[in-house]
PDB file of N, CA and C in Angstrom:
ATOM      1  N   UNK A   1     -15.262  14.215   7.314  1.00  0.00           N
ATOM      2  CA  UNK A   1     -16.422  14.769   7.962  1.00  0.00           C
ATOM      3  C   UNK A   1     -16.253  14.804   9.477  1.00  0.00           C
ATOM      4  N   UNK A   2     -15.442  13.675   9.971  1.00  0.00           N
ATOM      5  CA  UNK A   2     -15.208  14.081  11.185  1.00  0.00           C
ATOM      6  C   UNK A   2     -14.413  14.680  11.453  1.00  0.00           C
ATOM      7  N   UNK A   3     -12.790  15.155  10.550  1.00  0.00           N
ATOM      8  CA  UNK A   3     -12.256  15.935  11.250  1.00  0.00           C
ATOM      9  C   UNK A   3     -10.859  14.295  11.653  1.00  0.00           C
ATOM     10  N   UNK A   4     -11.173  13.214  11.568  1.00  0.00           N
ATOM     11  CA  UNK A   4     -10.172  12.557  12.218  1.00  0.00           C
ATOM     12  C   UNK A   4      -9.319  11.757  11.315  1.00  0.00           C
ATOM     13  N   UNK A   5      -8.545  11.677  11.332  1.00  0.00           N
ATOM     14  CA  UNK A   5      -7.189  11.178  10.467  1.00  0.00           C
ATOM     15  C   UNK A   5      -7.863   9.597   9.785  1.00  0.00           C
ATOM     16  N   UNK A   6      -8.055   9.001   8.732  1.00  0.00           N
ATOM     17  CA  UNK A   6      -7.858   7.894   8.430  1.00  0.00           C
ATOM     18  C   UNK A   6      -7.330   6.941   8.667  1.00  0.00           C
ATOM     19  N   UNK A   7      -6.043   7.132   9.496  1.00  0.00           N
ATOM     20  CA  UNK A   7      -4.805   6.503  10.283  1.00  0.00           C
ATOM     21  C   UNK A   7      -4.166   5.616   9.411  1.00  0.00           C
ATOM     22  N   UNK A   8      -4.225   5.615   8.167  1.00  0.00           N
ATOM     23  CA  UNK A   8      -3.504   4.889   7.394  1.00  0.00           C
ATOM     24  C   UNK A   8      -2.103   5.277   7.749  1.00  0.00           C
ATOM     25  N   UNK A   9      -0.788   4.227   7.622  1.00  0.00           N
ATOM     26  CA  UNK A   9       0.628   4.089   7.733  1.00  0.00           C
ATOM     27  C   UNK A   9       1.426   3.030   7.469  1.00  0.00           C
ATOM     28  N   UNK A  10       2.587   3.491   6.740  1.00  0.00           N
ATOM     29  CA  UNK A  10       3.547   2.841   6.840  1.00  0.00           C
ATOM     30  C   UNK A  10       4.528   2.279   7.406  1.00  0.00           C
ATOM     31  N   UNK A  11       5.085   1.566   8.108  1.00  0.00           N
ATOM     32  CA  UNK A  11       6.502   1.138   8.695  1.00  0.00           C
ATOM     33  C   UNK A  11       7.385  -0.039   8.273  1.00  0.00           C
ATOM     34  N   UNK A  12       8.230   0.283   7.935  1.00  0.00           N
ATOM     35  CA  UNK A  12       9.326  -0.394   7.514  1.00  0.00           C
ATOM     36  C   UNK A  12      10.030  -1.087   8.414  1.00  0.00           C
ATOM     37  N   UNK A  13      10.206  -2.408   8.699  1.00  0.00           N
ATOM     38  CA  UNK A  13      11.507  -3.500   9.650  1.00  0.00           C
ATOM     39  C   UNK A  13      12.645  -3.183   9.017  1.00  0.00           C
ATOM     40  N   UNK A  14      13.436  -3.878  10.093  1.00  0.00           N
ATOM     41  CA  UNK A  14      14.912  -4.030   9.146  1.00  0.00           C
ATOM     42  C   UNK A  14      14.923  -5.608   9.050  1.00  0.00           C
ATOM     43  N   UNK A  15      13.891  -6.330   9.860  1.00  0.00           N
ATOM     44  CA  UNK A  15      13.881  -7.853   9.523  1.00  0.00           C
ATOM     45  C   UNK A  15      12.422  -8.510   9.406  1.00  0.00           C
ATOM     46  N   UNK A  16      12.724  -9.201   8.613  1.00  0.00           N
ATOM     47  CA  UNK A  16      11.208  -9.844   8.254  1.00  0.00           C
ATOM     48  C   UNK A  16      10.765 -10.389   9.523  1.00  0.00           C
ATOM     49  N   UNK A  17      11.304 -10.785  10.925  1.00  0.00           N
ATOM     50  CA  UNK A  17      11.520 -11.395  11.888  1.00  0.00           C
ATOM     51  C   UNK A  17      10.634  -9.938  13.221  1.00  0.00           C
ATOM     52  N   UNK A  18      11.360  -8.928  13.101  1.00  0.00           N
ATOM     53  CA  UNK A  18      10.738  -7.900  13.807  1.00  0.00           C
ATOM     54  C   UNK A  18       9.604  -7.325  13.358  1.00  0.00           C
ATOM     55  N   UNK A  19       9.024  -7.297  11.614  1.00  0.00           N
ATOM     56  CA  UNK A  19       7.930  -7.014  11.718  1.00  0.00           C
ATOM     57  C   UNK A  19       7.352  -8.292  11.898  1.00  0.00           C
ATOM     58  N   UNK A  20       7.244  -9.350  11.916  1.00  0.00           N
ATOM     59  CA  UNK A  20       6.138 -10.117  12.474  1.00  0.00           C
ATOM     60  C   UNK A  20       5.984 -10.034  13.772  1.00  0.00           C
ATOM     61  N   UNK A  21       6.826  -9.958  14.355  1.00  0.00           N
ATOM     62  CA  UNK A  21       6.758  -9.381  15.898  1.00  0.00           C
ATOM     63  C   UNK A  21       5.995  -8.458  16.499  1.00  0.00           C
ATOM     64  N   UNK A  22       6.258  -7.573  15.442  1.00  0.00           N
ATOM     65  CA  UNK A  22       5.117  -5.944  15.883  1.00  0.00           C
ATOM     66  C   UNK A  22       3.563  -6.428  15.113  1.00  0.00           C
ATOM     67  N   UNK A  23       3.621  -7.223  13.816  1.00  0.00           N
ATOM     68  CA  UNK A  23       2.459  -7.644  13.781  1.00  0.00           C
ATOM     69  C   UNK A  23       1.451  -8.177  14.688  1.00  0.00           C
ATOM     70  N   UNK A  24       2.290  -9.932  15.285  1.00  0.00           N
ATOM     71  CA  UNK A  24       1.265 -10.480  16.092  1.00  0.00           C
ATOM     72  C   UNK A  24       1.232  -9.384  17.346  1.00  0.00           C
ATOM     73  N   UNK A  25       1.991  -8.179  18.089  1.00  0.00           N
ATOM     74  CA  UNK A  25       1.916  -8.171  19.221  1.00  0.00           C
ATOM     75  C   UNK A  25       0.909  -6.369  19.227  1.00  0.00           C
ATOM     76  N   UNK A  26       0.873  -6.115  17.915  1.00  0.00           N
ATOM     77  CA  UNK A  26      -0.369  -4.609  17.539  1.00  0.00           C
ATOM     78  C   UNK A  26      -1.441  -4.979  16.908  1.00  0.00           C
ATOM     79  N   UNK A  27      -1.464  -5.879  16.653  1.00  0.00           N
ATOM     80  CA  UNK A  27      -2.837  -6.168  15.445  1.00  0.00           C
ATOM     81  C   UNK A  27      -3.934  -6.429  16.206  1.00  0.00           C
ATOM     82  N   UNK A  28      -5.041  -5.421  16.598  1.00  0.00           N
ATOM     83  CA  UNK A  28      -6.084  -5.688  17.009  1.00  0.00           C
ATOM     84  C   UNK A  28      -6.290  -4.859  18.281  1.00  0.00           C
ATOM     85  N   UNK A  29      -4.700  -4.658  18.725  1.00  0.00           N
ATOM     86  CA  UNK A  29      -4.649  -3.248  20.021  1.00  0.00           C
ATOM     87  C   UNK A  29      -5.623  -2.157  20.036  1.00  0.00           C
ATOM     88  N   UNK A  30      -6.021  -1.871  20.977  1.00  0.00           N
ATOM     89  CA  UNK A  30      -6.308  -0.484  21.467  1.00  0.00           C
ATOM     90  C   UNK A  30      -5.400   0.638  21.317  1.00  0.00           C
ATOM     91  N   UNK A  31      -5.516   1.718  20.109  1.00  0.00           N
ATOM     92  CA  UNK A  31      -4.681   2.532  20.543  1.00  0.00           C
ATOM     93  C   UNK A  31      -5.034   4.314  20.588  1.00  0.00           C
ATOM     94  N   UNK A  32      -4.599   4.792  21.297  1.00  0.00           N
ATOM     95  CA  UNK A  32      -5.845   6.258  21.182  1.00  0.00           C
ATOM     96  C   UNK A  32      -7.336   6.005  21.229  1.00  0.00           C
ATOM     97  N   UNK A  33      -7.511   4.687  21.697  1.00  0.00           N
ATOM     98  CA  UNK A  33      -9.083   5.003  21.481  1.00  0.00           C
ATOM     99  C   UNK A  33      -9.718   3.801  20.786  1.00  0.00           C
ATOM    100  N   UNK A  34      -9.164   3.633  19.652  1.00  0.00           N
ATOM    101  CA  UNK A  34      -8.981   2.988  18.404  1.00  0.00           C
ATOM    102  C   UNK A  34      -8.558   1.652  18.491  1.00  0.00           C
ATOM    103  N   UNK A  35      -8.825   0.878  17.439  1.00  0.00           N
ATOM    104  CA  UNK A  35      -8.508  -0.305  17.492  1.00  0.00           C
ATOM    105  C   UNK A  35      -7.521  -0.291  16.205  1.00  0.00           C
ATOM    106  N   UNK A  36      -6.450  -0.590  15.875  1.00  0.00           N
ATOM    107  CA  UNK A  36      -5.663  -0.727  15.139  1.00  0.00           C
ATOM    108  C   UNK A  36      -5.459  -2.079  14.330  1.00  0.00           C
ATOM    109  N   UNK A  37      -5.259  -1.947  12.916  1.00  0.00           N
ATOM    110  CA  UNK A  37      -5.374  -3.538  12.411  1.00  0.00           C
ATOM    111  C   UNK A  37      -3.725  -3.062  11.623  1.00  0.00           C
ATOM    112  N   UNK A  38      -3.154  -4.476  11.746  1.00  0.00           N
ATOM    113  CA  UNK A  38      -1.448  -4.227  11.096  1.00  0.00           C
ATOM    114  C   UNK A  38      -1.433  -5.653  10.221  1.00  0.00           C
ATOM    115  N   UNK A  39      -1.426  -5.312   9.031  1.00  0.00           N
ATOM    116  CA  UNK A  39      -1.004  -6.305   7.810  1.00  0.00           C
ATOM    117  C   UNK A  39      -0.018  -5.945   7.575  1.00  0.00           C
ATOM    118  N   UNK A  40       0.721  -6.745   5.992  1.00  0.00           N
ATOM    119  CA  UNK A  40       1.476  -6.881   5.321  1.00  0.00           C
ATOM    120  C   UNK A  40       1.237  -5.857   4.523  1.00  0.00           C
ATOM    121  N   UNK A  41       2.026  -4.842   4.138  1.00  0.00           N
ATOM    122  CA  UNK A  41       1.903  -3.798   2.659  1.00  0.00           C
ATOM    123  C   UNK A  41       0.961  -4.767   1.567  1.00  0.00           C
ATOM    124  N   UNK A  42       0.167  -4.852   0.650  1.00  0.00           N
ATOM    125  CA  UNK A  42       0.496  -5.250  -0.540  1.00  0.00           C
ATOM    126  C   UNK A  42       0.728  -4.404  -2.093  1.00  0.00           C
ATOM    127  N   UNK A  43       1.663  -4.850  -2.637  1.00  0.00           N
ATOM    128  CA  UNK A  43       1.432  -4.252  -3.686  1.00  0.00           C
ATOM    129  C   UNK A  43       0.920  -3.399  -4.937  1.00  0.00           C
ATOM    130  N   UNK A  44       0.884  -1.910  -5.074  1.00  0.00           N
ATOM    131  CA  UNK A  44       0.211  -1.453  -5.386  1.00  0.00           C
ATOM    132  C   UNK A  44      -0.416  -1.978  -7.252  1.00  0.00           C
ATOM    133  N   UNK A  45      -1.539  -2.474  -7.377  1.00  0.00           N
ATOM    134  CA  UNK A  45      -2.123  -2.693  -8.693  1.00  0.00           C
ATOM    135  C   UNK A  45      -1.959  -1.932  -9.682  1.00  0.00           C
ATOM    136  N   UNK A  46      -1.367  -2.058 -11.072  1.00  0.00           N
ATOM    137  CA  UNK A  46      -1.369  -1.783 -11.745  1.00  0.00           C
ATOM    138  C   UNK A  46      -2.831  -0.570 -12.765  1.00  0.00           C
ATOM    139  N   UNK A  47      -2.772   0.562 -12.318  1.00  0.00           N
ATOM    140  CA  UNK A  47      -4.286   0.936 -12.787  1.00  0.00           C
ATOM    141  C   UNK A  47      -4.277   1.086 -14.307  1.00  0.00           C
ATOM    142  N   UNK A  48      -3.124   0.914 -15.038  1.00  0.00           N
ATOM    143  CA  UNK A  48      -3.218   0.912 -16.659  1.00  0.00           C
ATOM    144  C   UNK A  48      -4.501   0.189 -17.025  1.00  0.00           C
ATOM    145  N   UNK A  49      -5.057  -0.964 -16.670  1.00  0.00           N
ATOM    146  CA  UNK A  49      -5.293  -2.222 -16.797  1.00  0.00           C
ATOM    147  C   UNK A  49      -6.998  -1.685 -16.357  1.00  0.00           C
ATOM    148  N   UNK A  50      -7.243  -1.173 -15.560  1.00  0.00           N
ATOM    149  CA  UNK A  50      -8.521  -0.371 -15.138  1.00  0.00           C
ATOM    150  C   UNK A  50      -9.369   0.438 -15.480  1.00  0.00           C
ATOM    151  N   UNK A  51      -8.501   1.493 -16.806  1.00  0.00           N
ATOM    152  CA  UNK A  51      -8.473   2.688 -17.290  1.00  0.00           C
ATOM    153  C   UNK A  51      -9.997   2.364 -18.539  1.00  0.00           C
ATOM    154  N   UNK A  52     -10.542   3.352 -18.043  1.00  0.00           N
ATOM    155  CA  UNK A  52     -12.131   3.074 -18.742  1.00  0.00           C
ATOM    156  C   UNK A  52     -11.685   4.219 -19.962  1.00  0.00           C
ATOM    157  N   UNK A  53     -12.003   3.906 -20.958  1.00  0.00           N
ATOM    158  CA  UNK A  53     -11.597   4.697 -22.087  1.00  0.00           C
ATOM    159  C   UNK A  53     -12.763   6.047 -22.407  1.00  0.00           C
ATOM    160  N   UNK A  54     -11.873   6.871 -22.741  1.00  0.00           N
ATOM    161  CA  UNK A  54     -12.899   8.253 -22.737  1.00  0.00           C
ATOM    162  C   UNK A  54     -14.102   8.886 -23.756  1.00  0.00           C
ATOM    163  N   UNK A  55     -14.950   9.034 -23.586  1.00  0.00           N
ATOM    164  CA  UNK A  55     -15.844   9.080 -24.502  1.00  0.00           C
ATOM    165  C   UNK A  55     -15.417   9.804 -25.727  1.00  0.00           C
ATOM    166  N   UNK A  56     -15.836   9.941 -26.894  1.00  0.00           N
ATOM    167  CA  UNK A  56     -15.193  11.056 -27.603  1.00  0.00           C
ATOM    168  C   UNK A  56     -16.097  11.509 -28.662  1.00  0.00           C
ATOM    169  N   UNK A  57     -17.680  11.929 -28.320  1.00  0.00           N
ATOM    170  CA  UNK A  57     -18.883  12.048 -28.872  1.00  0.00           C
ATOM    171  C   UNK A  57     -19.776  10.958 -29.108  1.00  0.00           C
ATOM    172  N   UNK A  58     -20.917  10.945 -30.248  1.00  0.00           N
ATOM    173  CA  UNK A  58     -21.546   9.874 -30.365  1.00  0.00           C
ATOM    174  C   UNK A  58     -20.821   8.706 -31.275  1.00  0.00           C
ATOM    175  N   UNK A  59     -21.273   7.468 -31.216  1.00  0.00           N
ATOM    176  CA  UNK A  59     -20.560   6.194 -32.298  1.00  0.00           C
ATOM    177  C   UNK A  59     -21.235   6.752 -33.597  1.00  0.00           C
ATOM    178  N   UNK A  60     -19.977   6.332 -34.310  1.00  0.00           N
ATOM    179  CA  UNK A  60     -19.669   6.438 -35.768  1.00  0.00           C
ATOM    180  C   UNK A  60     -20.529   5.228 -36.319  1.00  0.00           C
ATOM    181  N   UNK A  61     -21.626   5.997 -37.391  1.00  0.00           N
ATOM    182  CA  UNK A  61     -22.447   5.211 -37.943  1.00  0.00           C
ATOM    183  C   UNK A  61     -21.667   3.666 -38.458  1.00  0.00           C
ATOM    184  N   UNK A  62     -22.489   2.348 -38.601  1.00  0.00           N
ATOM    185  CA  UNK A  62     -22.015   1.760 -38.890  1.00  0.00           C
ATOM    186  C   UNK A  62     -22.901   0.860 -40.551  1.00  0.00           C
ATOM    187  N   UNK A  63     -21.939   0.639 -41.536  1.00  0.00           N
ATOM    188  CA  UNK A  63     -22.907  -0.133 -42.331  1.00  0.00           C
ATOM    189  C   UNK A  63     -22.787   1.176 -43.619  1.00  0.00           C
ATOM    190  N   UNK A  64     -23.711   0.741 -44.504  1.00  0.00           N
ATOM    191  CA  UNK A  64     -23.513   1.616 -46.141  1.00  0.00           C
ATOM    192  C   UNK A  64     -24.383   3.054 -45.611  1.00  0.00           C
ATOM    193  N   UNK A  65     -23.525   3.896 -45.416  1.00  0.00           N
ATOM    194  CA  UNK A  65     -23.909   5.135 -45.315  1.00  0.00           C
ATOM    195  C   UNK A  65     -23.100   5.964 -46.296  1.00  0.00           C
TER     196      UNK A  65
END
């Protein structure tokens, strides 16, 4: 609605040592304007596990019919 990027991103270290570096020394910066927050990736969740099953008309009577 506004028109402005989400600013979501990725960056990759080549050492676990340099991204903590760019962590403590961007996390919380001013940047464009903006305040920038820099975590750790985590792992994307499994959505199998989430999956709401699909309707498939009304329930099948139950009992001596």
């Amino acid at each position: 609605m506004t028109s402005r990027s989400k600013g979501f991103g990725f960056v990759k270290f080549a050492s676990e040592e340099e991204a903590s570096k760019a962590r403590e020394e961007m996390n919380g910066k001013v940047l464009n304007g903006r305040v920038i927050y820099v975590d750790i990736a985590k792992a994307k969740q499994d959505r199998a596990a989430d999956v709401v099953p699909i309707a498939r008309g009304p329930p099948k009577p139950v009992g001596n019919t």
